[in-house]
C-alpha atoms as a PDB file:
ATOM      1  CA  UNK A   1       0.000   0.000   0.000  1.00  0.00           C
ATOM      2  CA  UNK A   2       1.372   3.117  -1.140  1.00  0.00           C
ATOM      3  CA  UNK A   3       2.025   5.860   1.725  1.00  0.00           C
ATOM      4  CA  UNK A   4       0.626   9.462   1.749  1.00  0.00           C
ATOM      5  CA  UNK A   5       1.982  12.489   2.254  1.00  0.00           C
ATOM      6  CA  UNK A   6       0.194  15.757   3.909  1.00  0.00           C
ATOM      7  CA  UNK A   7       2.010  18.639   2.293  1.00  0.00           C
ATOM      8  CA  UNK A   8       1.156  22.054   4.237  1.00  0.00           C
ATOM      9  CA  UNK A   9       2.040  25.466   3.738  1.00  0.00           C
ATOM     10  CA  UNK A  10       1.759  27.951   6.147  1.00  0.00           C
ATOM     11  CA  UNK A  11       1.833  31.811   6.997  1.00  0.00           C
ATOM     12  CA  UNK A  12       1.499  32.427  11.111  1.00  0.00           C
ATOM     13  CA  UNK A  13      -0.296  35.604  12.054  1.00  0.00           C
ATOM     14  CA  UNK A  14      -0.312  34.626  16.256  1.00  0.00           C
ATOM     15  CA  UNK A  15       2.437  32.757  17.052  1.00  0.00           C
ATOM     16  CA  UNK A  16       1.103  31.817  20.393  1.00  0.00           C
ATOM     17  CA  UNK A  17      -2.310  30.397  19.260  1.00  0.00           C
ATOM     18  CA  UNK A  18      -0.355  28.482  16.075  1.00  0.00           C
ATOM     19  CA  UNK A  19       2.303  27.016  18.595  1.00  0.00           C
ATOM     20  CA  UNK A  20      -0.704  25.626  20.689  1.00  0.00           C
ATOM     21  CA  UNK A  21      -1.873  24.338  17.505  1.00  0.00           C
ATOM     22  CA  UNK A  22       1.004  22.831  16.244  1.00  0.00           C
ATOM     23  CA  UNK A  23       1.651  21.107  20.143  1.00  0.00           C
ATOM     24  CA  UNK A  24      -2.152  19.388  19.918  1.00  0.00           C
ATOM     25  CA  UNK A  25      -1.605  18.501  15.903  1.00  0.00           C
ATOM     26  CA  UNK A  26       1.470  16.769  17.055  1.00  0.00           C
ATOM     27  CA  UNK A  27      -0.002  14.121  19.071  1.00  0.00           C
ATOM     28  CA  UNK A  28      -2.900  13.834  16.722  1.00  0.00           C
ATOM     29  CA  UNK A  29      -0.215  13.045  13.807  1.00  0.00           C
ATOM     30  CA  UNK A  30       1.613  10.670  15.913  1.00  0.00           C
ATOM     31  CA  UNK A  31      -1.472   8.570  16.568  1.00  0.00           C
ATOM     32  CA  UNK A  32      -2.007   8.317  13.065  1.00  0.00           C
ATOM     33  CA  UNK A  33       1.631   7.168  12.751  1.00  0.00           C
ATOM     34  CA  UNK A  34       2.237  10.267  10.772  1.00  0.00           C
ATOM     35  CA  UNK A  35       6.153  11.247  10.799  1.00  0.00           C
ATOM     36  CA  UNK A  36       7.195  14.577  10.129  1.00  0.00           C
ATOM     37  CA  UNK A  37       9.735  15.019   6.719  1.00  0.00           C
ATOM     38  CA  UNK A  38      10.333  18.923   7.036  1.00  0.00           C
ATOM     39  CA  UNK A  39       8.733  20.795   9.747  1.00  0.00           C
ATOM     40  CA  UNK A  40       9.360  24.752   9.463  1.00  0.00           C
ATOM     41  CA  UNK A  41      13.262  24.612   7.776  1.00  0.00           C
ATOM     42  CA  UNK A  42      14.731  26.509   4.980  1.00  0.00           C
ATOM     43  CA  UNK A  43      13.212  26.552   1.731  1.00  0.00           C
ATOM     44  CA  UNK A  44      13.255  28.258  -1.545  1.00  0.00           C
ATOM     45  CA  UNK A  45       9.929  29.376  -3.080  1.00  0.00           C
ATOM     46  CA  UNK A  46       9.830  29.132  -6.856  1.00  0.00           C
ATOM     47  CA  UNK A  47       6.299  29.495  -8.062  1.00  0.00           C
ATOM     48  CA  UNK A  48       3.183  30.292  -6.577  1.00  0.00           C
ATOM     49  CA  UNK A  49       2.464  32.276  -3.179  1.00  0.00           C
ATOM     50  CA  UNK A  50       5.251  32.139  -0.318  1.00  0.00           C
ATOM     51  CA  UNK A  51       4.256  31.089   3.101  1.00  0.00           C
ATOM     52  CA  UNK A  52       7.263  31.012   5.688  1.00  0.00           C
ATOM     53  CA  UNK A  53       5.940  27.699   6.993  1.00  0.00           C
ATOM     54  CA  UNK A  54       6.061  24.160   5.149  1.00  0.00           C
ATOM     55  CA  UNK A  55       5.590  21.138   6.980  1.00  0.00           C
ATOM     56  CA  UNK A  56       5.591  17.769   5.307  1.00  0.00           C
ATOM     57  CA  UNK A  57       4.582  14.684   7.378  1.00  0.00           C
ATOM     58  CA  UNK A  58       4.655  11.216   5.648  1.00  0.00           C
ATOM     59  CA  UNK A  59       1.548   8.539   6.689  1.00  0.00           C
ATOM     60  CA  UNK A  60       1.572   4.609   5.907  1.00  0.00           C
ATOM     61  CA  UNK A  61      -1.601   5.265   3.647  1.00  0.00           C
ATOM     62  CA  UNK A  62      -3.694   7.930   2.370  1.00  0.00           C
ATOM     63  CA  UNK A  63      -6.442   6.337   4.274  1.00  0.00           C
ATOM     64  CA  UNK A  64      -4.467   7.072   6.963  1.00  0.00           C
ATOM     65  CA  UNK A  65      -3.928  10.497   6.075  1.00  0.00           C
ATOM     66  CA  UNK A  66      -7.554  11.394   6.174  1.00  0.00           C
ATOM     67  CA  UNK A  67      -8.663   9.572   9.248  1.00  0.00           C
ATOM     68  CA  UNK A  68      -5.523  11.645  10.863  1.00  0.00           C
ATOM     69  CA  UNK A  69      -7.236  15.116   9.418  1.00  0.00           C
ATOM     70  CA  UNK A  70     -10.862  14.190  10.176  1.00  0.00           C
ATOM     71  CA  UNK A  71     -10.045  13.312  13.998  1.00  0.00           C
ATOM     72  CA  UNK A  72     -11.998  15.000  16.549  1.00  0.00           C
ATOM     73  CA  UNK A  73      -8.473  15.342  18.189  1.00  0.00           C
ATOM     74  CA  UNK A  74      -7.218  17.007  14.760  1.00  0.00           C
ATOM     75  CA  UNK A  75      -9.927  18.441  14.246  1.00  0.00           C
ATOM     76  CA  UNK A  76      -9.998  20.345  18.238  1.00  0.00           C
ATOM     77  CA  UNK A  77      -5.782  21.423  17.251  1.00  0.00           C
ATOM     78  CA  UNK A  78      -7.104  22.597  14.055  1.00  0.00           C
ATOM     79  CA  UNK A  79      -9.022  25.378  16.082  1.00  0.00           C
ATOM     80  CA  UNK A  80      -6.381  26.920  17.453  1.00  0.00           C
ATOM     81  CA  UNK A  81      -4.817  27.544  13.807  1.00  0.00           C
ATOM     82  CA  UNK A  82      -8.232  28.753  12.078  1.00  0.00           C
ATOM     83  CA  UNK A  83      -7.289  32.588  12.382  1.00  0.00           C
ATOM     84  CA  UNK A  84      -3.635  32.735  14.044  1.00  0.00           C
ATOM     85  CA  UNK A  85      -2.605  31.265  10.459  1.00  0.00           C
ATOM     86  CA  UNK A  86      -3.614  31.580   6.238  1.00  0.00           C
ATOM     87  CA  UNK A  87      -3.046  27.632   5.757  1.00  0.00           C
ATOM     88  CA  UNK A  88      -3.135  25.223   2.266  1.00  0.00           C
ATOM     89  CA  UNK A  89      -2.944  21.685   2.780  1.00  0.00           C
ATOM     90  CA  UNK A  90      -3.120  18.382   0.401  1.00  0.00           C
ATOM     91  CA  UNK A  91      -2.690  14.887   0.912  1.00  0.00           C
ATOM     92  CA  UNK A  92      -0.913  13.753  -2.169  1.00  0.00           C
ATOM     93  CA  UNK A  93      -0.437   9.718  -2.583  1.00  0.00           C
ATOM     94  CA  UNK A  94       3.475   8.502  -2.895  1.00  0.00           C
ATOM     95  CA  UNK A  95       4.411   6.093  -5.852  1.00  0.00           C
ATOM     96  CA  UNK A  96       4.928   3.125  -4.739  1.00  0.00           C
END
């Protein structure tokens, strides 16, 4: 089964409500078995809009993925983004 990758990008407008976000979203990733690739680093924008944040955090399945992002536990972290951040985020399926 192919894995799945959530592929965020992320500008922070209130650091203190997105780092209480980003705490809760943490333990909701992990119990999906999620593993953050790049979390935050440097990066190098060369299309489309810049956001200073990009996190990428590999899952064992797309399936996986979803459950992860439709999780009342997601879904509570989730809250404390929604207005401390401007946020786009896929789940894009890895070749196998």
């Amino acid at each position: 089964m192919p894995t799945a990758l959530w592929i965020a990008h992320v500008t922070v407008t209130d650091e203190a409500s997105y780092a209480e976000y980003a705490k809760r979203a943490t333990v909701a990733i992990d119990d999906f078995k999620g593993e953050f690739l790049a979390r935050g680093g440097k990066f190098e924008q060369l299309e489309g809009p810049e956001r200073s944040r990009n996190v990428v955090a590999r899952f064992p399945s797309l399936q996986a993925a979803h459950d992860c992002y439709y999780s009342d536990a997601y879904q509570h972290a989730l809250s404390f983004a929604k207005g401390a951040s401007q946020r786009e985020l896929s789940i894009v399926e890895e070749i196998g």
